[in-house]
N, C-alpha and C. Protein backbone atom coordinates (compact mmCIF):
# COMPACT_ATOMS: atom_id res chain seq x y z
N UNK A 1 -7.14 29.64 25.13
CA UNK A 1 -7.11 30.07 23.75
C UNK A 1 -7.06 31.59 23.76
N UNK A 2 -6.37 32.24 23.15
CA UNK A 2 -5.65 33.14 22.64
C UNK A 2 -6.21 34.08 21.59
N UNK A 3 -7.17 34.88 21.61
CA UNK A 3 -6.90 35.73 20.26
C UNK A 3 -6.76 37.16 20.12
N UNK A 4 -6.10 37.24 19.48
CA UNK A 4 -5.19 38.33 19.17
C UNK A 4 -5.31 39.07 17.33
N UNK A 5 -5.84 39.94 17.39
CA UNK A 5 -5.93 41.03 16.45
C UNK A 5 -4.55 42.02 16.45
N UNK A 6 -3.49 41.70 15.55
CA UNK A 6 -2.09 42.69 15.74
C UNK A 6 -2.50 43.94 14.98
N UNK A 7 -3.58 44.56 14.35
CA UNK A 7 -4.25 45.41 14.20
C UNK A 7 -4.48 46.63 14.47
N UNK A 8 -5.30 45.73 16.14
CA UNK A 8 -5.80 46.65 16.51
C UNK A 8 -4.57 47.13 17.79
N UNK A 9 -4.83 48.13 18.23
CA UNK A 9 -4.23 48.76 19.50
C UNK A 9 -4.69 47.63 20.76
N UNK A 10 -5.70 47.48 20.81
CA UNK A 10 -5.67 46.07 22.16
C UNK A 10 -5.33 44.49 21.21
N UNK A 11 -4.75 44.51 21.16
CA UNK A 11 -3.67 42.98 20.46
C UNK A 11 -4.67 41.97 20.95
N UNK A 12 -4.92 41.94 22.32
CA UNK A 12 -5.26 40.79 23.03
C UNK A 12 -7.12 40.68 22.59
N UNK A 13 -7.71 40.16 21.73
CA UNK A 13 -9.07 40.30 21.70
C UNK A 13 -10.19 39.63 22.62
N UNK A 14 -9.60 38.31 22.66
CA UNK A 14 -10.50 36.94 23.61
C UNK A 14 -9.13 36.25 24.37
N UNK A 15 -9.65 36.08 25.89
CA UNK A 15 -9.22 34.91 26.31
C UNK A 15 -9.70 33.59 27.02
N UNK A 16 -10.05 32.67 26.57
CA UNK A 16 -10.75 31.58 26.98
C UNK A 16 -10.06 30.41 27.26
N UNK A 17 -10.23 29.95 28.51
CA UNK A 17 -9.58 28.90 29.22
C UNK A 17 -11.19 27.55 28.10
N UNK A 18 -10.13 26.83 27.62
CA UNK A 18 -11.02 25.88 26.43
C UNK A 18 -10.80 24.25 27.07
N UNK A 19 -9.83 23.83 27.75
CA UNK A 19 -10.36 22.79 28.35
C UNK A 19 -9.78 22.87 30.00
N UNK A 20 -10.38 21.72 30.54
CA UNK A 20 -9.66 21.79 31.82
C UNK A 20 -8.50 21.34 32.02
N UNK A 21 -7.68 20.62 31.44
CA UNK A 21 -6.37 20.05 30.94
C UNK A 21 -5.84 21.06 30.55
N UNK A 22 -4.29 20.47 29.93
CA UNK A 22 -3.57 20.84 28.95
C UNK A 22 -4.12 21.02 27.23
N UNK A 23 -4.09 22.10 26.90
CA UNK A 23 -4.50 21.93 25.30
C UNK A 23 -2.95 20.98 24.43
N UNK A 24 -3.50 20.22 23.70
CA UNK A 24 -2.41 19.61 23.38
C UNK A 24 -2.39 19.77 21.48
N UNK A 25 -3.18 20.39 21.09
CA UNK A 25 -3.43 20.39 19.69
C UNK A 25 -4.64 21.12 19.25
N UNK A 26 -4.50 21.74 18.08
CA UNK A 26 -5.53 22.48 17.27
C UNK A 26 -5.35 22.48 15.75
N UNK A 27 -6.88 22.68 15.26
CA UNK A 27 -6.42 22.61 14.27
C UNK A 27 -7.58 23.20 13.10
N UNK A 28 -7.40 24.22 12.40
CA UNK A 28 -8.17 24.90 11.51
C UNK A 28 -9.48 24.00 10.74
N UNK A 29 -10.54 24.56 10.48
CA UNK A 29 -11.44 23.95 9.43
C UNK A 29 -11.29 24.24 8.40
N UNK A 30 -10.84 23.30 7.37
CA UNK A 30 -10.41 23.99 5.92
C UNK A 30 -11.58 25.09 5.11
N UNK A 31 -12.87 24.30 5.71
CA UNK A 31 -14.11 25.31 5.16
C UNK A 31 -14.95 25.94 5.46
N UNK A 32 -14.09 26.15 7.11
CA UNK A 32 -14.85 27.63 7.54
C UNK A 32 -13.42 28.44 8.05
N UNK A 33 -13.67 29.72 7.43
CA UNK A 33 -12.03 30.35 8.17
C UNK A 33 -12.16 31.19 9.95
N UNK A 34 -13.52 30.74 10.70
CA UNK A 34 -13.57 31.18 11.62
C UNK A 34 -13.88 29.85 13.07
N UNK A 35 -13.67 28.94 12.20
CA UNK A 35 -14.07 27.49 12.98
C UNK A 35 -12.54 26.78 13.14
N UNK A 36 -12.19 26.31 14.48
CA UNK A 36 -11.19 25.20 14.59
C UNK A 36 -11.35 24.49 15.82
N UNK A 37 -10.76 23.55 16.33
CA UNK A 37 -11.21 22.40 17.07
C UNK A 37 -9.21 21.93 18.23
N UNK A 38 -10.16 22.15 19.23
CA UNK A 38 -9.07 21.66 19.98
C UNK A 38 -9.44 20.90 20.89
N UNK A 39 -7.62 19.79 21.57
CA UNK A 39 -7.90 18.55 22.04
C UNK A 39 -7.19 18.75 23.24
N UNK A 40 -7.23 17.86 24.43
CA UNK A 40 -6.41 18.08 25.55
C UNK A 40 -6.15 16.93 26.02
N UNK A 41 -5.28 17.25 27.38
CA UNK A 41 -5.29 16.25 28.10
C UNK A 41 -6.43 15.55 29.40
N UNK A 42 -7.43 16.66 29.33
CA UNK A 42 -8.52 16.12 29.57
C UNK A 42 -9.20 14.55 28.56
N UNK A 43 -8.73 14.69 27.90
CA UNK A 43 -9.71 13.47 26.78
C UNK A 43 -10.84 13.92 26.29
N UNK A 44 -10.97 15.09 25.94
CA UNK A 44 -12.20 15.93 25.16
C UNK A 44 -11.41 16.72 24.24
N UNK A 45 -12.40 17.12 23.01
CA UNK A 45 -12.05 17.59 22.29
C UNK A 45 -13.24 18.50 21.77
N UNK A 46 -12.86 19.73 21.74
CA UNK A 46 -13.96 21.48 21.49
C UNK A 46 -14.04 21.48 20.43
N UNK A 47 -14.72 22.15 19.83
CA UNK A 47 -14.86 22.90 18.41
C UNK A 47 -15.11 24.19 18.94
N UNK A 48 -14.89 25.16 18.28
CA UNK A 48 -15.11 26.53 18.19
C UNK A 48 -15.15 27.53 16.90
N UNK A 49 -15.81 28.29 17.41
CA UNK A 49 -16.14 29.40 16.63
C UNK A 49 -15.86 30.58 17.07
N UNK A 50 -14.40 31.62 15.88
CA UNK A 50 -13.95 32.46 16.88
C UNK A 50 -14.52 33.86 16.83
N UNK A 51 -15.94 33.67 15.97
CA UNK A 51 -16.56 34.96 16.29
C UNK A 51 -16.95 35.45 17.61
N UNK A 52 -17.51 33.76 18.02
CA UNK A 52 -18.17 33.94 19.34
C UNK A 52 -17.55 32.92 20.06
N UNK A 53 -16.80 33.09 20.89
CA UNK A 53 -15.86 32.10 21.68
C UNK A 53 -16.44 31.95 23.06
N UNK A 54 -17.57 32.77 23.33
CA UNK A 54 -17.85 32.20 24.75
C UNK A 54 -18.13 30.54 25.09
N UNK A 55 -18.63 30.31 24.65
CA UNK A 55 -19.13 28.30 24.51
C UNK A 55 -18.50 28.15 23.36
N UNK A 56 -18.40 26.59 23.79
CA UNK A 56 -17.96 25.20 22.27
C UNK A 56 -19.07 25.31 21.24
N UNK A 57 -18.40 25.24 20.17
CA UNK A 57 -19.37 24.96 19.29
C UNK A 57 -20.23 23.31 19.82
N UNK A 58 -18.86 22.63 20.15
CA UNK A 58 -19.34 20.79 20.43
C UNK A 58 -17.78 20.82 21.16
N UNK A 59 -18.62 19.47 21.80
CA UNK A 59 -17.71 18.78 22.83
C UNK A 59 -18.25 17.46 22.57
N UNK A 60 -16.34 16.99 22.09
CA UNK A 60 -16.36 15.34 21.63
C UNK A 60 -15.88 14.67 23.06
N UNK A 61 -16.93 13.43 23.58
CA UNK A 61 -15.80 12.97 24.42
C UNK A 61 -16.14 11.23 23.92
N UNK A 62 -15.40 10.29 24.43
CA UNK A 62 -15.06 9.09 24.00
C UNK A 62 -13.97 8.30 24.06
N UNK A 63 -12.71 9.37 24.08
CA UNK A 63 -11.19 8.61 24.33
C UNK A 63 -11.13 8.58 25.92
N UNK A 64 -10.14 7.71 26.14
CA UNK A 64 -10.16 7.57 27.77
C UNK A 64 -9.00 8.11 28.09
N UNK A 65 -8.36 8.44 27.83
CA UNK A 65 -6.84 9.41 27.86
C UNK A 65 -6.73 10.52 26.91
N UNK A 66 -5.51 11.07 27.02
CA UNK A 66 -5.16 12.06 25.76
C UNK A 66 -5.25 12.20 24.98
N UNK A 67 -6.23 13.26 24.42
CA UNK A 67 -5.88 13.47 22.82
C UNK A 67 -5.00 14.35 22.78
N UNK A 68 -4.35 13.49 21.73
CA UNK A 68 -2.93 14.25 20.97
C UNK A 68 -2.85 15.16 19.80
N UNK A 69 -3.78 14.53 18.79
CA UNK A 69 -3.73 15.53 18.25
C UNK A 69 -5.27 15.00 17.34
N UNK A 70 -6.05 16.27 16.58
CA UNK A 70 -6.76 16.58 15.69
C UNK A 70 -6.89 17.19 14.62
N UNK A 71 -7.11 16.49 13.54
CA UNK A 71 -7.21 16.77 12.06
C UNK A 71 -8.38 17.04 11.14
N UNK A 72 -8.97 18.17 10.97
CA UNK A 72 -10.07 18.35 10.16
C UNK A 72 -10.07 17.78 8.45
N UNK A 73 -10.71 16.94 8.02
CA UNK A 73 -10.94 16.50 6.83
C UNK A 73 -10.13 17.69 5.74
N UNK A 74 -9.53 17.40 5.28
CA UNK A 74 -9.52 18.85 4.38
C UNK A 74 -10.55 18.86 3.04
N UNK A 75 -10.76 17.38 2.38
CA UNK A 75 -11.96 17.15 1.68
C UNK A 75 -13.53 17.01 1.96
N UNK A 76 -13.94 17.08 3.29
CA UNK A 76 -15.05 16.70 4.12
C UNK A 76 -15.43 17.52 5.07
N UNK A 77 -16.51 18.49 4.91
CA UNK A 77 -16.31 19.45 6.13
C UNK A 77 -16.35 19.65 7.34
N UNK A 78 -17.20 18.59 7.56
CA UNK A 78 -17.90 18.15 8.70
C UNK A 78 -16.58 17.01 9.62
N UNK A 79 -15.52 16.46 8.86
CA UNK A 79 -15.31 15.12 9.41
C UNK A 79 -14.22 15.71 9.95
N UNK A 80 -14.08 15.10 10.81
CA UNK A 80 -12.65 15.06 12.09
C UNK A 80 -12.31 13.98 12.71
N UNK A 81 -10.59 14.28 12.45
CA UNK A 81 -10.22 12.64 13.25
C UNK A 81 -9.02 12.66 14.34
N UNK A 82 -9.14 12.32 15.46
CA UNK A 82 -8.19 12.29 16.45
C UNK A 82 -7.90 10.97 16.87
N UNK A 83 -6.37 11.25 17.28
CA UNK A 83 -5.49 10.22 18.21
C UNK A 83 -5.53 10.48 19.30
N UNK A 84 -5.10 9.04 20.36
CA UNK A 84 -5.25 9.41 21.57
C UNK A 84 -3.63 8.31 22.43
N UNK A 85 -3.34 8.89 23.43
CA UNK A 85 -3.35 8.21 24.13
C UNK A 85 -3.63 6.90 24.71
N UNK A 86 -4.79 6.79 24.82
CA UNK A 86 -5.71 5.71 24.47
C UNK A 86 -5.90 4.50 23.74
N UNK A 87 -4.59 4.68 22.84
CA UNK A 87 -4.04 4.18 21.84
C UNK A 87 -5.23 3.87 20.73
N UNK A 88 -6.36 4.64 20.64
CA UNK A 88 -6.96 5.01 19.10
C UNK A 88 -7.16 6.12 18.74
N UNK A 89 -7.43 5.79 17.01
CA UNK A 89 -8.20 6.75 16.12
C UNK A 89 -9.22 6.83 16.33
N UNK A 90 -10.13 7.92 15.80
CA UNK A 90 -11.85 8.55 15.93
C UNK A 90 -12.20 9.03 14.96
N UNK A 91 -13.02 8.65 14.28
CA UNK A 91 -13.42 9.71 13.40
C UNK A 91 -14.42 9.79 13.62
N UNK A 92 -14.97 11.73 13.25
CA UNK A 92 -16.37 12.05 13.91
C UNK A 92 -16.74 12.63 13.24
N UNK A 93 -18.31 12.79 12.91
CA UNK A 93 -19.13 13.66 12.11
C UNK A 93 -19.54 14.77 13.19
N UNK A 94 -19.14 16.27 12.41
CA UNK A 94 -19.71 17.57 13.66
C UNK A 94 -20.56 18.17 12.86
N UNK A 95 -21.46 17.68 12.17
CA UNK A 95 -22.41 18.36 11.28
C UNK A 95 -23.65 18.45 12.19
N UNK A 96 -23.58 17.82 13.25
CA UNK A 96 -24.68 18.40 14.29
C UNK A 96 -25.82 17.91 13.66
N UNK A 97 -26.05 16.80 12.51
CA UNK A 97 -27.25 16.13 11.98
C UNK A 97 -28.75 16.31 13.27
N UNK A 98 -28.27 15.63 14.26
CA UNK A 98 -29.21 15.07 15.59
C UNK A 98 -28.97 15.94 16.39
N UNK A 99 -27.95 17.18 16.61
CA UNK A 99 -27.98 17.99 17.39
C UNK A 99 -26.93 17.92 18.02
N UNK A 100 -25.84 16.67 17.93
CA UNK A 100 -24.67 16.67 18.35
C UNK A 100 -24.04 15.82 17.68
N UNK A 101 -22.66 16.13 18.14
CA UNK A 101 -21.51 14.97 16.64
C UNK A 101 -21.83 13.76 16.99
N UNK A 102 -21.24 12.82 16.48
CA UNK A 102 -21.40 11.78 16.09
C UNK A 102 -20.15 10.48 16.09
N UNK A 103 -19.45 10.02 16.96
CA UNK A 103 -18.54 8.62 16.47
C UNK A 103 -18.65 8.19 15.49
N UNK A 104 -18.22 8.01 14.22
CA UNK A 104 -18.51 7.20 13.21
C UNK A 104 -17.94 5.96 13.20
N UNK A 105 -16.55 5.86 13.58
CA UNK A 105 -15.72 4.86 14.24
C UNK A 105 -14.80 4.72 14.82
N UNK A 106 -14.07 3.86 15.32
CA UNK A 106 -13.07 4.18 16.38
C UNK A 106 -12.17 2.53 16.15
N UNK A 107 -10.59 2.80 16.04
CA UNK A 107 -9.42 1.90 16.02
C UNK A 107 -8.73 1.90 17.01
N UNK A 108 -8.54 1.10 17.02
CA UNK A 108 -7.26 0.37 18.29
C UNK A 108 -6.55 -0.52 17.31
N UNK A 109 -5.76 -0.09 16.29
CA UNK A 109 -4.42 -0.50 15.95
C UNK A 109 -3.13 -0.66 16.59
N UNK A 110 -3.15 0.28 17.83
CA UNK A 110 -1.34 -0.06 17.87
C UNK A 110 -1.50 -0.01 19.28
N UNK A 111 -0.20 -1.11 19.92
CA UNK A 111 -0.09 -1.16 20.95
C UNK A 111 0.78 -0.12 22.09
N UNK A 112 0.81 1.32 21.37
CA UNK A 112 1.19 2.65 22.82
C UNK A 112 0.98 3.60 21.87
N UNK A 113 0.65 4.72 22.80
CA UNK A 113 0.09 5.92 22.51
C UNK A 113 -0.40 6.26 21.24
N UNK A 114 -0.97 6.95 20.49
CA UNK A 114 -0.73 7.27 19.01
C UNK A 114 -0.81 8.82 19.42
N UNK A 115 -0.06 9.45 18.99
CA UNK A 115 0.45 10.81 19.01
C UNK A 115 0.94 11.74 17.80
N UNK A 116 0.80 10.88 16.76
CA UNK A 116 0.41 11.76 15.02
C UNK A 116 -0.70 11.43 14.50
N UNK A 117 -1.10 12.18 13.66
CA UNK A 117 -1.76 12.22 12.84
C UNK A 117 -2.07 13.14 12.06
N UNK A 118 -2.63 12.77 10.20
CA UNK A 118 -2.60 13.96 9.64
C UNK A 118 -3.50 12.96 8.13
N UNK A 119 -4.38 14.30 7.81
CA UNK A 119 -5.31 13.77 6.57
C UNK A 119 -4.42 14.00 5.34
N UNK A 120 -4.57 13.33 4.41
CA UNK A 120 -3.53 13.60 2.72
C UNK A 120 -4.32 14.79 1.99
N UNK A 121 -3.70 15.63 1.66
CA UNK A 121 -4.23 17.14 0.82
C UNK A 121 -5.22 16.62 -0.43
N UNK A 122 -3.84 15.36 -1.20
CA UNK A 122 -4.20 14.87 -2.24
C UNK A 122 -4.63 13.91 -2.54
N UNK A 123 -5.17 12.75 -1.59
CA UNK A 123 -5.85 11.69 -1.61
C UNK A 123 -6.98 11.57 -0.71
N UNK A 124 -8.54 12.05 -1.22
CA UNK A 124 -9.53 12.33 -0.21
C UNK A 124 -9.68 10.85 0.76
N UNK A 125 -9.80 11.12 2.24
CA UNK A 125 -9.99 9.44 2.80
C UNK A 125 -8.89 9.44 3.54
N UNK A 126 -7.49 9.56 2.44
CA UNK A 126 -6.50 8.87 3.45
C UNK A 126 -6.02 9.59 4.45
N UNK A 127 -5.56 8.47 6.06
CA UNK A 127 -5.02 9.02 7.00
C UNK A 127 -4.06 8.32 6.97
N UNK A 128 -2.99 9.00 8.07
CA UNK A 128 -1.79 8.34 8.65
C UNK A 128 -1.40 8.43 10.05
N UNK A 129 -1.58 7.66 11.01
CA UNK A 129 -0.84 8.51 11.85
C UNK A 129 0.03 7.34 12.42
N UNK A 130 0.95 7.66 13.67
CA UNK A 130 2.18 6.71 14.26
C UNK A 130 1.97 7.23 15.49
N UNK A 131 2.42 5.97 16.13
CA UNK A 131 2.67 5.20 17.20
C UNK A 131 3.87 5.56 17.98
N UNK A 132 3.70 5.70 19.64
CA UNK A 132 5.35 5.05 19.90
C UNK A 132 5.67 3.50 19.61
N UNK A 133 4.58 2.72 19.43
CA UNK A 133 5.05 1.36 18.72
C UNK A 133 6.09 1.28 17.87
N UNK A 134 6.39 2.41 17.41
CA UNK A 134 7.52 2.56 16.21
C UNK A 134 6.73 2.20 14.63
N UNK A 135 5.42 2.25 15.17
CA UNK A 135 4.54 2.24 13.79
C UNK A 135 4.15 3.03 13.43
N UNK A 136 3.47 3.11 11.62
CA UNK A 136 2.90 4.12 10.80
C UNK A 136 1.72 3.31 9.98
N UNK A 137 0.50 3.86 10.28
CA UNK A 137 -0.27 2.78 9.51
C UNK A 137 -0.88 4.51 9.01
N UNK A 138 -1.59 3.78 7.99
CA UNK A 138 -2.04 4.51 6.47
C UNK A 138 -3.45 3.78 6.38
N UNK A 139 -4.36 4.44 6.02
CA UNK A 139 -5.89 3.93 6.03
C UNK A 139 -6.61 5.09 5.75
N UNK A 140 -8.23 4.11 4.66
CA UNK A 140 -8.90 5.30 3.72
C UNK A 140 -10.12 5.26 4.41
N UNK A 141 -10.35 6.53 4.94
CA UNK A 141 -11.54 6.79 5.91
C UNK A 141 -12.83 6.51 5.25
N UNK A 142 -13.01 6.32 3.84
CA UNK A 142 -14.14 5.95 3.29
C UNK A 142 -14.23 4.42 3.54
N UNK A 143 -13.65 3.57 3.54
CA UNK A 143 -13.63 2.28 4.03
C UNK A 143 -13.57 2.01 5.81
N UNK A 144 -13.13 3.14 6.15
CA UNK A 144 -13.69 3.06 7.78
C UNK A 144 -13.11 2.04 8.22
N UNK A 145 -11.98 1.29 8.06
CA UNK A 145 -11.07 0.12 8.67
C UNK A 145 -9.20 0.76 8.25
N UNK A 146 -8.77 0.04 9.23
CA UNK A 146 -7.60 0.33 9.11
C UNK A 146 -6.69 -0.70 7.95
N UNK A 147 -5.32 0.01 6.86
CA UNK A 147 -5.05 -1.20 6.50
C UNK A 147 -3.70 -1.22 6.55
């Protein structure tokens, strides 16, 4: 991970090697503008904070392959949901309630990879993501099942 101030005269501000893999995705917290969360091909997934980038904020692990990609709630601040490889969804609470996130639940809908995903701006809940199955399933995270 990369940061860069075009600002200042040293451009280059932080550089932090964030997983042991490939980073394969990141992705902003809608309600913090200094917090975002990245996934790899390790099968973990960071949170960070880019005031202070030395350590993760949290480290999700649970998928057994790749995560592809991660999506912060844009209605929910705390909630995050990734695809994997693995061929599921996750959704996780990082509100650090107990001191660390949380699984809330986990799908195995489709039979190869799932490698999209993305939360609706305008419908709090809903996800979508697709498959190389050649599928697209749609499901409201407040019901916590796929439909």
């Amino acid at each position: 991970l990369a940061v860069w101030d075009v600002r200042s005269p040293e451009a280059l501000q932080h550089h932090v090697l964030v997983h042991s893999g490939e980073a394969l995705s990141l992705d902003w917290n809608k309600y913090s503008e200094s917090t975002l969360c990245t996934s790899s091909s390790d099968a973990s997934i960071r949170g960070w904070d880019l005031r202070n980038i030395s350590r993760p904020l949290f480290h999700l692990s649970g998928h057994q392959l790749a995560v592809r990609r991660v999506c912060w709630s844009p209605h929910t601040a705390h909630r995050l949901v990734s695809s994997s490889y693995d061929f599921s969804v996750r959704v996780w609470d990082t509100s650090l309630a107990d001191g660390r996130p949380l699984c809330l639940d986990s799908f195995v809908h489709h039979t190869e990879f799932v490698y999209g995903l993305d939360c609706s701006l305008h419908i709090p809940g809903l996800v979508a993501d697709c498959s190389w199955d050649q599928t697209i399933t749609f499901y409201h995270l407040n019901a916590l099942a796929p439909s």
